[in-house]
PDB file of N, CA and C in Angstrom:
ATOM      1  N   UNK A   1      14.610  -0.484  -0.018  1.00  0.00           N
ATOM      2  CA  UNK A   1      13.520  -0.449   0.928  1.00  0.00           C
ATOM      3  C   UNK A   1      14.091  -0.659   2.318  1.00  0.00           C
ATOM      4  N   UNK A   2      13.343   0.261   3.349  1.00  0.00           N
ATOM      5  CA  UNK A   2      13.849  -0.342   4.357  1.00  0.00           C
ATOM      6  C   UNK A   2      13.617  -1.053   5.484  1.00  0.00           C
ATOM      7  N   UNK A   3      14.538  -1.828   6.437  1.00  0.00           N
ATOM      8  CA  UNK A   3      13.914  -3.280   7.510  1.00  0.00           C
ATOM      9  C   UNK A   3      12.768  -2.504   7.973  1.00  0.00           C
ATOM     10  N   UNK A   4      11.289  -3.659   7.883  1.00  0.00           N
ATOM     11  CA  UNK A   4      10.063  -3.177   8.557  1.00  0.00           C
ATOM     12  C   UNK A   4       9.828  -4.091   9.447  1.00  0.00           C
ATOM     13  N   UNK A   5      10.506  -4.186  11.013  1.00  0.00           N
ATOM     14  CA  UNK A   5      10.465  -5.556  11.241  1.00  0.00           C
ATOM     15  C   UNK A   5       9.299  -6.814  11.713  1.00  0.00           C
ATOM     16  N   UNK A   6       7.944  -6.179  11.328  1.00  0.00           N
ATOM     17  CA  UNK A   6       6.743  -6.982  11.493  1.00  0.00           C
ATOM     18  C   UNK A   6       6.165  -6.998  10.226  1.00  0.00           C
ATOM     19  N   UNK A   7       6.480  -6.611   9.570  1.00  0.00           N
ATOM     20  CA  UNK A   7       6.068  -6.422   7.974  1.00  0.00           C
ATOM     21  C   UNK A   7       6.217  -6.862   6.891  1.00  0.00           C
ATOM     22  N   UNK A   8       5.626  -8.081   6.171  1.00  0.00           N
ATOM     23  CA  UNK A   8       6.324  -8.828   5.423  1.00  0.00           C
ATOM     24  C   UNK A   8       5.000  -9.161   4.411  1.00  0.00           C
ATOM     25  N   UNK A   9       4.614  -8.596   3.671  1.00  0.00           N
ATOM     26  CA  UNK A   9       3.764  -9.108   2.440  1.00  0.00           C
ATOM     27  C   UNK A   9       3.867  -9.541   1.066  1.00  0.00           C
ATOM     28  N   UNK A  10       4.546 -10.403   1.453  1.00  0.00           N
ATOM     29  CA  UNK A  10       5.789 -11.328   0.404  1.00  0.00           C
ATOM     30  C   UNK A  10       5.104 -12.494   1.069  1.00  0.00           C
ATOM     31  N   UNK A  11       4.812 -12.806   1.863  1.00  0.00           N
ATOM     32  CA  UNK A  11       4.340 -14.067   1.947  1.00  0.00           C
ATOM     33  C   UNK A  11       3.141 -14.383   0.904  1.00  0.00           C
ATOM     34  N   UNK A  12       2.947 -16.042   0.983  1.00  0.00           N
ATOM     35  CA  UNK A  12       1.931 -16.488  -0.249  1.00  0.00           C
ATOM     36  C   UNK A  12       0.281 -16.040   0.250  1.00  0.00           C
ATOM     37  N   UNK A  13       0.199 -15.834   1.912  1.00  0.00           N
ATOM     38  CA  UNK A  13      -1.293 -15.005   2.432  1.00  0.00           C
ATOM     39  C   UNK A  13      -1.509 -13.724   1.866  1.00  0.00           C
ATOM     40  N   UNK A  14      -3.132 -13.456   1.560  1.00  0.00           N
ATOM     41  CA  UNK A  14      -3.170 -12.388   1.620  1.00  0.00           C
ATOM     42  C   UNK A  14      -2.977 -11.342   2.836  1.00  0.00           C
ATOM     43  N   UNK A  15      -2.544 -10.275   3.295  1.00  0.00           N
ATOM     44  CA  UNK A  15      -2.675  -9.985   4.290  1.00  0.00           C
ATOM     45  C   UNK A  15      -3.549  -8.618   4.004  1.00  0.00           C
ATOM     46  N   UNK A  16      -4.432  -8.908   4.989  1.00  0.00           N
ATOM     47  CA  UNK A  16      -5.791  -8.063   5.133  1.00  0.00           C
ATOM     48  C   UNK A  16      -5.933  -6.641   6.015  1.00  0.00           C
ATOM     49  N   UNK A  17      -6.264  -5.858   6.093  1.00  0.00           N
ATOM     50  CA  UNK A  17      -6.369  -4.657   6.848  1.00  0.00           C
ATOM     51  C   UNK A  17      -7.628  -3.716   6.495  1.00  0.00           C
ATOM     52  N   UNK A  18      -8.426  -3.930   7.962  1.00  0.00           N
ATOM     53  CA  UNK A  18      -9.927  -3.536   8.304  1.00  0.00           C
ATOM     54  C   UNK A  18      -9.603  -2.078   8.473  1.00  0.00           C
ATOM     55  N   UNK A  19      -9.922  -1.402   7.427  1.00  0.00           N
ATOM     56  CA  UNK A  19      -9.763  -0.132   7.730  1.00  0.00           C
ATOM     57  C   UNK A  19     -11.684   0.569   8.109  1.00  0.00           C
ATOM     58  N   UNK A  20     -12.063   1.480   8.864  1.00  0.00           N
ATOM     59  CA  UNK A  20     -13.002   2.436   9.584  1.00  0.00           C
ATOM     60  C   UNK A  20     -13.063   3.462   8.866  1.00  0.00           C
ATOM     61  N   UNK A  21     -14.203   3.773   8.178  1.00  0.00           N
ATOM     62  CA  UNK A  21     -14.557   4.958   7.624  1.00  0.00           C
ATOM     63  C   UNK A  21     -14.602   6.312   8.504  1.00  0.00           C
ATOM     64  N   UNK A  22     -14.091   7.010   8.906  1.00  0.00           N
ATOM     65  CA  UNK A  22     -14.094   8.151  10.115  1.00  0.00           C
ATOM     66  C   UNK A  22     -15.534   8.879   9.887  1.00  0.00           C
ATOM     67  N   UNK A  23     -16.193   9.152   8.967  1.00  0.00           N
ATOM     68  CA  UNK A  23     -17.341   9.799   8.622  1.00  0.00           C
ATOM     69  C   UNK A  23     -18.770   8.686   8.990  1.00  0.00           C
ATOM     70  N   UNK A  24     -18.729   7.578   8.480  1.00  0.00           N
ATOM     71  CA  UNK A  24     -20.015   6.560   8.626  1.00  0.00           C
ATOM     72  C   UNK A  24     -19.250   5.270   9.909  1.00  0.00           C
ATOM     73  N   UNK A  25     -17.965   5.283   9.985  1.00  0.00           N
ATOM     74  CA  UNK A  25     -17.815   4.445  11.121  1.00  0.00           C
ATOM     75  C   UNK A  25     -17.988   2.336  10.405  1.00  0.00           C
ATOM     76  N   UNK A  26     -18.215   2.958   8.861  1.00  0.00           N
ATOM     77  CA  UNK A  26     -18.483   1.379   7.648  1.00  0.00           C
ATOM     78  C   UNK A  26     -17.006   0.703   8.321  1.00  0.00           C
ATOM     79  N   UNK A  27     -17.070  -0.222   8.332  1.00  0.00           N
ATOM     80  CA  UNK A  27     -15.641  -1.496   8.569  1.00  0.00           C
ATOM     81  C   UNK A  27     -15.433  -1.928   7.023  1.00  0.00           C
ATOM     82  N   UNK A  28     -14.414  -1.985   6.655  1.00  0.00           N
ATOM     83  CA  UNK A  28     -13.920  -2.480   4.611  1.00  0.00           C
ATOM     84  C   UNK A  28     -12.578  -2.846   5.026  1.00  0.00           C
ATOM     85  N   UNK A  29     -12.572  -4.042   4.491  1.00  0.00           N
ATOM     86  CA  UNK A  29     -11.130  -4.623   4.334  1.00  0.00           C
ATOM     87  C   UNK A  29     -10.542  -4.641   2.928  1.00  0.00           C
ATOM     88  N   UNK A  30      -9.296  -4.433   3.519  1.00  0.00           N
ATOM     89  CA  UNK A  30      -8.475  -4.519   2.183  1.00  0.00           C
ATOM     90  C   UNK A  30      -6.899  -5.279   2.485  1.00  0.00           C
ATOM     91  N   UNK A  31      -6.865  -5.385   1.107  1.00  0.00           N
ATOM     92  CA  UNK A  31      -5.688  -6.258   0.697  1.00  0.00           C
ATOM     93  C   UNK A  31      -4.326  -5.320   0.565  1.00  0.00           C
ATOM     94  N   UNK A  32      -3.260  -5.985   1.350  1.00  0.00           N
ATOM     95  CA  UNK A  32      -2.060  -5.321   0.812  1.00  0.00           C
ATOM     96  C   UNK A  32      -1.758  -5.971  -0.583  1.00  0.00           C
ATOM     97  N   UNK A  33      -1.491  -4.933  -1.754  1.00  0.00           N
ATOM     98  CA  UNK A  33      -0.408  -5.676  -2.664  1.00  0.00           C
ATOM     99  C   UNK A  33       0.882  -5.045  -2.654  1.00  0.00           C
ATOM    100  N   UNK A  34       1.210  -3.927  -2.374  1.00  0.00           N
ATOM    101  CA  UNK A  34       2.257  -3.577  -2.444  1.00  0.00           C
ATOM    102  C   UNK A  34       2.779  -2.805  -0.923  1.00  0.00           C
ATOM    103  N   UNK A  35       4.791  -3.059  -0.887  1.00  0.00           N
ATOM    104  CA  UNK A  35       4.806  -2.055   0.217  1.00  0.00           C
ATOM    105  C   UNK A  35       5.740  -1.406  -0.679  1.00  0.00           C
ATOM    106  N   UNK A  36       6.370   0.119   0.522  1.00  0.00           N
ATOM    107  CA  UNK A  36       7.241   0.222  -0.795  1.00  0.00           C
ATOM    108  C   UNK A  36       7.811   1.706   0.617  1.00  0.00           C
ATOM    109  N   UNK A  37       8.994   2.308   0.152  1.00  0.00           N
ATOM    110  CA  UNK A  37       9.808   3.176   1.047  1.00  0.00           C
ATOM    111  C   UNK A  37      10.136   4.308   0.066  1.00  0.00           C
ATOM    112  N   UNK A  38       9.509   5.675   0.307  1.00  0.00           N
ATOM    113  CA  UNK A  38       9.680   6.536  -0.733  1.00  0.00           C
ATOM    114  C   UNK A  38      10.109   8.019   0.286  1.00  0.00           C
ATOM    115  N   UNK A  39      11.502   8.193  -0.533  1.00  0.00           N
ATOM    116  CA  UNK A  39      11.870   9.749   0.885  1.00  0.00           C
ATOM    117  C   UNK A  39      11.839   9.132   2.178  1.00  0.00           C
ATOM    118  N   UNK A  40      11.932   8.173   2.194  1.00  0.00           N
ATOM    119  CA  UNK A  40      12.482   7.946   3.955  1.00  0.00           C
ATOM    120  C   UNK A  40      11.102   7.561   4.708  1.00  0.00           C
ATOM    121  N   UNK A  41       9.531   7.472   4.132  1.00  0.00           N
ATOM    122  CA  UNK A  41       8.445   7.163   4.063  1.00  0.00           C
ATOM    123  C   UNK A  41       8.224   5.699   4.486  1.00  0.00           C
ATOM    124  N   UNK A  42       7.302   5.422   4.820  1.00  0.00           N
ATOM    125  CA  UNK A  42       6.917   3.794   4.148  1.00  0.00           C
ATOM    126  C   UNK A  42       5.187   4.108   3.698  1.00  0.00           C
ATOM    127  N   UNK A  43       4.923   3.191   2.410  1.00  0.00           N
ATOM    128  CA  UNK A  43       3.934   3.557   2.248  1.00  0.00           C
ATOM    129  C   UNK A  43       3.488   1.993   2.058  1.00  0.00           C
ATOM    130  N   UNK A  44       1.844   1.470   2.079  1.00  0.00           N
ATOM    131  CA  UNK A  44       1.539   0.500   1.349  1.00  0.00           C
ATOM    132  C   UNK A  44       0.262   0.979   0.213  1.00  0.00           C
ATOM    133  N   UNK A  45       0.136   0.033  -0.741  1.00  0.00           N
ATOM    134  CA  UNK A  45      -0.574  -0.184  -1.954  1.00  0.00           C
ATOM    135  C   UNK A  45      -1.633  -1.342  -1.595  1.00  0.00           C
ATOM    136  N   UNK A  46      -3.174  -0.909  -1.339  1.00  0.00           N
ATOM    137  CA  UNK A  46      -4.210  -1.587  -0.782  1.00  0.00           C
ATOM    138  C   UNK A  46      -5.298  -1.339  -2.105  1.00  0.00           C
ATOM    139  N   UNK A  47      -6.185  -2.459  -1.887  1.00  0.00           N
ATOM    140  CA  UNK A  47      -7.630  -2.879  -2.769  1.00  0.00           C
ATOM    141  C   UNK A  47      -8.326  -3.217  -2.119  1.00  0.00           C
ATOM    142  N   UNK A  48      -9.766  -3.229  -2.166  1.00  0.00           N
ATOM    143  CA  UNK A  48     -10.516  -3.688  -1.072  1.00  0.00           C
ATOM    144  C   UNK A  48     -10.691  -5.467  -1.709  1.00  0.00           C
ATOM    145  N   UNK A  49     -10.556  -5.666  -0.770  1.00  0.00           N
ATOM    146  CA  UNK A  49     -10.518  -7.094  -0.366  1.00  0.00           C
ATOM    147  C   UNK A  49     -11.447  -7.789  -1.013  1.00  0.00           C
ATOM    148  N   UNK A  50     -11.523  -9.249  -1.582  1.00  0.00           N
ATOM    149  CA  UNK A  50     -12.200  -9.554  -2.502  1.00  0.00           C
ATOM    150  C   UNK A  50     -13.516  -8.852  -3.272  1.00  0.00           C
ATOM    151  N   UNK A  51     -12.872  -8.114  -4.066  1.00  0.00           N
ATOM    152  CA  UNK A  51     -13.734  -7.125  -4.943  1.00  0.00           C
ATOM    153  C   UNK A  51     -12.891  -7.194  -6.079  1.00  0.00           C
ATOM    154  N   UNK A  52     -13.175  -6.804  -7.457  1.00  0.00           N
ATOM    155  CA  UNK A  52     -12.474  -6.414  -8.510  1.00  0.00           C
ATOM    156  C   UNK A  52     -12.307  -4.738  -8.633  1.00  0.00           C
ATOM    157  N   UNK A  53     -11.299  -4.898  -8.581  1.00  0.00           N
ATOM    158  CA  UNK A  53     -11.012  -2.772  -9.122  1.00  0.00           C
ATOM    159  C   UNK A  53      -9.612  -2.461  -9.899  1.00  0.00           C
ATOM    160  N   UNK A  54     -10.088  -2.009 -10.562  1.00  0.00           N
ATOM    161  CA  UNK A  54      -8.552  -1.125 -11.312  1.00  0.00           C
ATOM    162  C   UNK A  54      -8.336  -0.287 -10.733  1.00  0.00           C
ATOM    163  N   UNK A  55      -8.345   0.453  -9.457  1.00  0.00           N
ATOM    164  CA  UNK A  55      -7.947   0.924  -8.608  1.00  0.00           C
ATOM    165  C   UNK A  55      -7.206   0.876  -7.482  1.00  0.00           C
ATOM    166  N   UNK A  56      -6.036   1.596  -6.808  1.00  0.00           N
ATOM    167  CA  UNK A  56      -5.539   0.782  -5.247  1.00  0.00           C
ATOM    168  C   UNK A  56      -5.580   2.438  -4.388  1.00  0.00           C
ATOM    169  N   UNK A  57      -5.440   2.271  -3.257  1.00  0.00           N
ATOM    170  CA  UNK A  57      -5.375   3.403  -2.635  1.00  0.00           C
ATOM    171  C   UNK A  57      -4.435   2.827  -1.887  1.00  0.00           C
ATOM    172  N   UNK A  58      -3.101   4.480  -1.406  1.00  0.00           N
ATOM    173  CA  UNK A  58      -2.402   4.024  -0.949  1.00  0.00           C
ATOM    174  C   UNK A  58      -2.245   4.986   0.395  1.00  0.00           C
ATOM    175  N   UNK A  59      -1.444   4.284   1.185  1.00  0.00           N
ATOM    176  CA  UNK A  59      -1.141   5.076   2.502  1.00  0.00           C
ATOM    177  C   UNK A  59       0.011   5.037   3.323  1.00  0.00           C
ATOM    178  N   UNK A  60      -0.043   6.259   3.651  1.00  0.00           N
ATOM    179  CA  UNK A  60       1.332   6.101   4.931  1.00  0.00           C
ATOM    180  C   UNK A  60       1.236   4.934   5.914  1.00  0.00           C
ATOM    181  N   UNK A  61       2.086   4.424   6.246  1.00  0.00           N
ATOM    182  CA  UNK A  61       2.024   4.087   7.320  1.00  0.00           C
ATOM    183  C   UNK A  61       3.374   4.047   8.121  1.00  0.00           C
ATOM    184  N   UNK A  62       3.156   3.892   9.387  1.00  0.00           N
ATOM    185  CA  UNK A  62       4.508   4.002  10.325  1.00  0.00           C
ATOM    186  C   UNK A  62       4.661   2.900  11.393  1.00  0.00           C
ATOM    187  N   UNK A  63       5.312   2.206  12.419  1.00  0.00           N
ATOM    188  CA  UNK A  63       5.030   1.190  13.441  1.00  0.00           C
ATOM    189  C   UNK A  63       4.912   2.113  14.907  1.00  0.00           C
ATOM    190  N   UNK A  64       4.224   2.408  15.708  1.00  0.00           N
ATOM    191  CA  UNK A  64       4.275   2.303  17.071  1.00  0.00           C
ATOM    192  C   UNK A  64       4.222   1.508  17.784  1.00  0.00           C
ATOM    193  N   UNK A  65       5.575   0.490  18.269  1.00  0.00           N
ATOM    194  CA  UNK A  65       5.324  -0.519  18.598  1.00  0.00           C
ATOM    195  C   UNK A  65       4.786  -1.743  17.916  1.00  0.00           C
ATOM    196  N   UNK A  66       3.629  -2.321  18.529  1.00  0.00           N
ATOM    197  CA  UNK A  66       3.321  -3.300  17.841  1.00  0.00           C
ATOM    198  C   UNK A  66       1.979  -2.921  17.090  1.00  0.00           C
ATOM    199  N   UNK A  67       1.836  -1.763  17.394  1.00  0.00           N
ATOM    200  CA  UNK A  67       0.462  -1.164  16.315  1.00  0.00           C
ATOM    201  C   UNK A  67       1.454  -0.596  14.546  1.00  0.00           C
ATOM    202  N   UNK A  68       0.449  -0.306  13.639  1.00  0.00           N
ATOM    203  CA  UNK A  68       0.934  -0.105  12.476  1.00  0.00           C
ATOM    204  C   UNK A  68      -0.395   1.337  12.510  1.00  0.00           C
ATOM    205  N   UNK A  69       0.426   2.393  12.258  1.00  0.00           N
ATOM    206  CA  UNK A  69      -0.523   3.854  12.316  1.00  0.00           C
ATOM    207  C   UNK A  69      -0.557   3.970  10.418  1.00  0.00           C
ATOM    208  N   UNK A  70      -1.476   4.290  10.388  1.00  0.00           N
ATOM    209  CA  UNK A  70      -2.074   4.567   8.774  1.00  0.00           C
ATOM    210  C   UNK A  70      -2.503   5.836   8.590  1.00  0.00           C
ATOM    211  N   UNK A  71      -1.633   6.446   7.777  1.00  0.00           N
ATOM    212  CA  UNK A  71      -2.332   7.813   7.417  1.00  0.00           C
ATOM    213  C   UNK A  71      -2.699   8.356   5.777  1.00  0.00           C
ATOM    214  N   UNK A  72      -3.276   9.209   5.538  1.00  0.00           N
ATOM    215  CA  UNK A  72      -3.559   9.649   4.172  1.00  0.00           C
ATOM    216  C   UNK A  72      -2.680  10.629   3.705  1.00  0.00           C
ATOM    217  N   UNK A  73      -2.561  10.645   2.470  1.00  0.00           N
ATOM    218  CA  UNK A  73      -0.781  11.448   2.140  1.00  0.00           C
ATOM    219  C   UNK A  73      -1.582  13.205   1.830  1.00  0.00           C
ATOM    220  N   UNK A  74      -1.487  13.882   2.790  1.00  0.00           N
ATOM    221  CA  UNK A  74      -2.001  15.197   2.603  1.00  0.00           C
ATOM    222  C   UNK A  74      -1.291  16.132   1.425  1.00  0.00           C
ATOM    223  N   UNK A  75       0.193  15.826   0.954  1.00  0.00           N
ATOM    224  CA  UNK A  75       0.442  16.731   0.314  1.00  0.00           C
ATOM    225  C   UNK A  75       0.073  16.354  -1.251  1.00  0.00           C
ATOM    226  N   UNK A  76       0.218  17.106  -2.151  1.00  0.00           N
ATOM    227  CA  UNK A  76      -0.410  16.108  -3.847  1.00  0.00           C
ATOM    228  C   UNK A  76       0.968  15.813  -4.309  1.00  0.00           C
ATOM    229  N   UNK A  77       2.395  16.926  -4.244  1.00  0.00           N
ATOM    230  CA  UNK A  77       3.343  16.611  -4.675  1.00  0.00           C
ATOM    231  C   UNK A  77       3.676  15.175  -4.516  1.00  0.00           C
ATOM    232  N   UNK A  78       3.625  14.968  -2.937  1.00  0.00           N
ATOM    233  CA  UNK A  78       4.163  13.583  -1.802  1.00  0.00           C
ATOM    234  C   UNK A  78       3.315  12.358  -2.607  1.00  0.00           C
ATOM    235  N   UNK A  79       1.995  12.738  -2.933  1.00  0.00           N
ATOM    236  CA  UNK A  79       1.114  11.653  -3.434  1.00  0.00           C
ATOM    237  C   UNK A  79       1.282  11.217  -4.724  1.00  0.00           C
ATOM    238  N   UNK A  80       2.020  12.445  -5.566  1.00  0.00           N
ATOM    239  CA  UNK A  80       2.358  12.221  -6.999  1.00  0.00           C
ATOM    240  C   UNK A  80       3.509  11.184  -7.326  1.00  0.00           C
ATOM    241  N   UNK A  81       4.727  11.763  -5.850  1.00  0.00           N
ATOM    242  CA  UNK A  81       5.470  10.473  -6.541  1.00  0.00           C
ATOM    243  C   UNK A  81       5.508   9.674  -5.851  1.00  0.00           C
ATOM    244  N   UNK A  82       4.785   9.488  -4.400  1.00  0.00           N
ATOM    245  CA  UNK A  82       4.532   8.006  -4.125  1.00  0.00           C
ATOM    246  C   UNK A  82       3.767   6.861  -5.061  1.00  0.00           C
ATOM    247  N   UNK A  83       2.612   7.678  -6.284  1.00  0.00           N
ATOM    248  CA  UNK A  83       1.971   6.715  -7.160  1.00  0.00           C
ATOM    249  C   UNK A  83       2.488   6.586  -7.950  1.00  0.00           C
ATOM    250  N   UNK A  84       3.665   7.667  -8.710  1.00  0.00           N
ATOM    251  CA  UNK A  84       4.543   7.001  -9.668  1.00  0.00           C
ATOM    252  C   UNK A  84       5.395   5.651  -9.238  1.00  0.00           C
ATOM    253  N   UNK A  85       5.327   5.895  -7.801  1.00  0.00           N
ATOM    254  CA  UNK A  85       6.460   4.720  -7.368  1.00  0.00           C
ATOM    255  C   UNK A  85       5.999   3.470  -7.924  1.00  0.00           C
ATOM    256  N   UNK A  86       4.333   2.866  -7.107  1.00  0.00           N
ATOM    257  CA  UNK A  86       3.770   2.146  -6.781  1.00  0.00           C
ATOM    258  C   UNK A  86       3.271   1.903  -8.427  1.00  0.00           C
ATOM    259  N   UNK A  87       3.100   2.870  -9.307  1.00  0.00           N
ATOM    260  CA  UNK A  87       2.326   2.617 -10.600  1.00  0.00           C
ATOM    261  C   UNK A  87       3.741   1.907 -11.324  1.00  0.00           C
ATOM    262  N   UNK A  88       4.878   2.382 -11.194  1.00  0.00           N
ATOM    263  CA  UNK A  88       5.756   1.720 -11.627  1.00  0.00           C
ATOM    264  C   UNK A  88       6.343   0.233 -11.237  1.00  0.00           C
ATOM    265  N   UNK A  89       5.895   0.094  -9.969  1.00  0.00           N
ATOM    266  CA  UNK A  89       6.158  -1.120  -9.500  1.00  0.00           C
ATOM    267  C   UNK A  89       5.111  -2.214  -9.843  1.00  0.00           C
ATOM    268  N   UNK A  90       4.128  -1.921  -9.929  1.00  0.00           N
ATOM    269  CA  UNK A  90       2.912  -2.817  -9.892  1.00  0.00           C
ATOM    270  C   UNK A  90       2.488  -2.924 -11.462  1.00  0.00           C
ATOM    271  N   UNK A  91       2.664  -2.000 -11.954  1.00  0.00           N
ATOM    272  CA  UNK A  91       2.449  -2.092 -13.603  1.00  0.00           C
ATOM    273  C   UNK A  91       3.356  -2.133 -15.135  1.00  0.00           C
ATOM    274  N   UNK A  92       4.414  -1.953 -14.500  1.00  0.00           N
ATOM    275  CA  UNK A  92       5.501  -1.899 -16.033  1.00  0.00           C
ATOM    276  C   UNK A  92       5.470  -3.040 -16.479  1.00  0.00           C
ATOM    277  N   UNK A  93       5.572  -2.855 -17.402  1.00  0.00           N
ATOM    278  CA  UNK A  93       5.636  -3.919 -18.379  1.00  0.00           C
ATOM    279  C   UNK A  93       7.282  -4.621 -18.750  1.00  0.00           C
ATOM    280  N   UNK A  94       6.609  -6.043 -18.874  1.00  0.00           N
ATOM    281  CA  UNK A  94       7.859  -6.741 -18.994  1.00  0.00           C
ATOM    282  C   UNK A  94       7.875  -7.283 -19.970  1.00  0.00           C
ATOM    283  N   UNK A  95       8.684  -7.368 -21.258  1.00  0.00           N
ATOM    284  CA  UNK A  95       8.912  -7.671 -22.397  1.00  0.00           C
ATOM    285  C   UNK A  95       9.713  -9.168 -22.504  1.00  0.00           C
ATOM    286  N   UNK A  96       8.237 -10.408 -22.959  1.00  0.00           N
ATOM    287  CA  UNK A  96       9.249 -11.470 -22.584  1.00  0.00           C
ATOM    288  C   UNK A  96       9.830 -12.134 -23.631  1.00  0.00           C
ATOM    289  N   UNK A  97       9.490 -11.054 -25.106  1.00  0.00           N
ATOM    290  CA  UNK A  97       9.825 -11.570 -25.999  1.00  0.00           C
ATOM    291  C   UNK A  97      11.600 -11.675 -25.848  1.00  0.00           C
ATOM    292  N   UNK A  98      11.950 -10.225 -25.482  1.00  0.00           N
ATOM    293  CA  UNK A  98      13.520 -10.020 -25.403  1.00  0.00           C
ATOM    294  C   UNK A  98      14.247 -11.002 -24.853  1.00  0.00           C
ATOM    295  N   UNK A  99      14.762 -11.531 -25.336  1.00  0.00           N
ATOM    296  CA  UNK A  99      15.892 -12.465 -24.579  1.00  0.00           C
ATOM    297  C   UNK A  99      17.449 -12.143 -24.479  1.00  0.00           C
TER     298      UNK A  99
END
């Protein structure tokens, strides 16, 4: 992965991000759980914020400065294996019988 240097969601906070519906203008926060660097990318792995979902949506994002720009992954290939990334990171299974 690579240095994100304002970016750190490894800490024990949740860290939150008010994302704007572009169509209704709704305010929804969500939770980072995952970040992750795919093709030279950075992407994060978000849930909306205290809610339950088996779901995450994920997104580009990039730094300008001290802003963080968020975008939606337009291509399906780009989106396919950014969620293999994130499905692999967030969900494999760990076998604790094996010792």
């Amino acid at each position: 992965m690579e240095d994100n240097k304002n970016i750190n969601v490894e800490d024990n906070e949740p860290w939150i991000i008010t994302l704007t519906d572009e169509e209704t203008n709704e305010e929804k926060d969500f939770e980072v759980i995952a970040q992750g660097t795919v093709d030279e990318k950075n992407y994060f792995a978000l849930v909306p914020a205290n809610e339950e979902s088996d779901e995450y949506v994920i997104l580009e994002y990039r730094e300008d400065g001290e802003d963080i720009i968020l975008e939606t992954i337009e291509d399906d290939d780009v989106f396919d294996k950014v969620e293999d990334y994130f499905n692999d990171l967030l969900f494999s299974e760990v076998d604790y019988d094996e010792e």
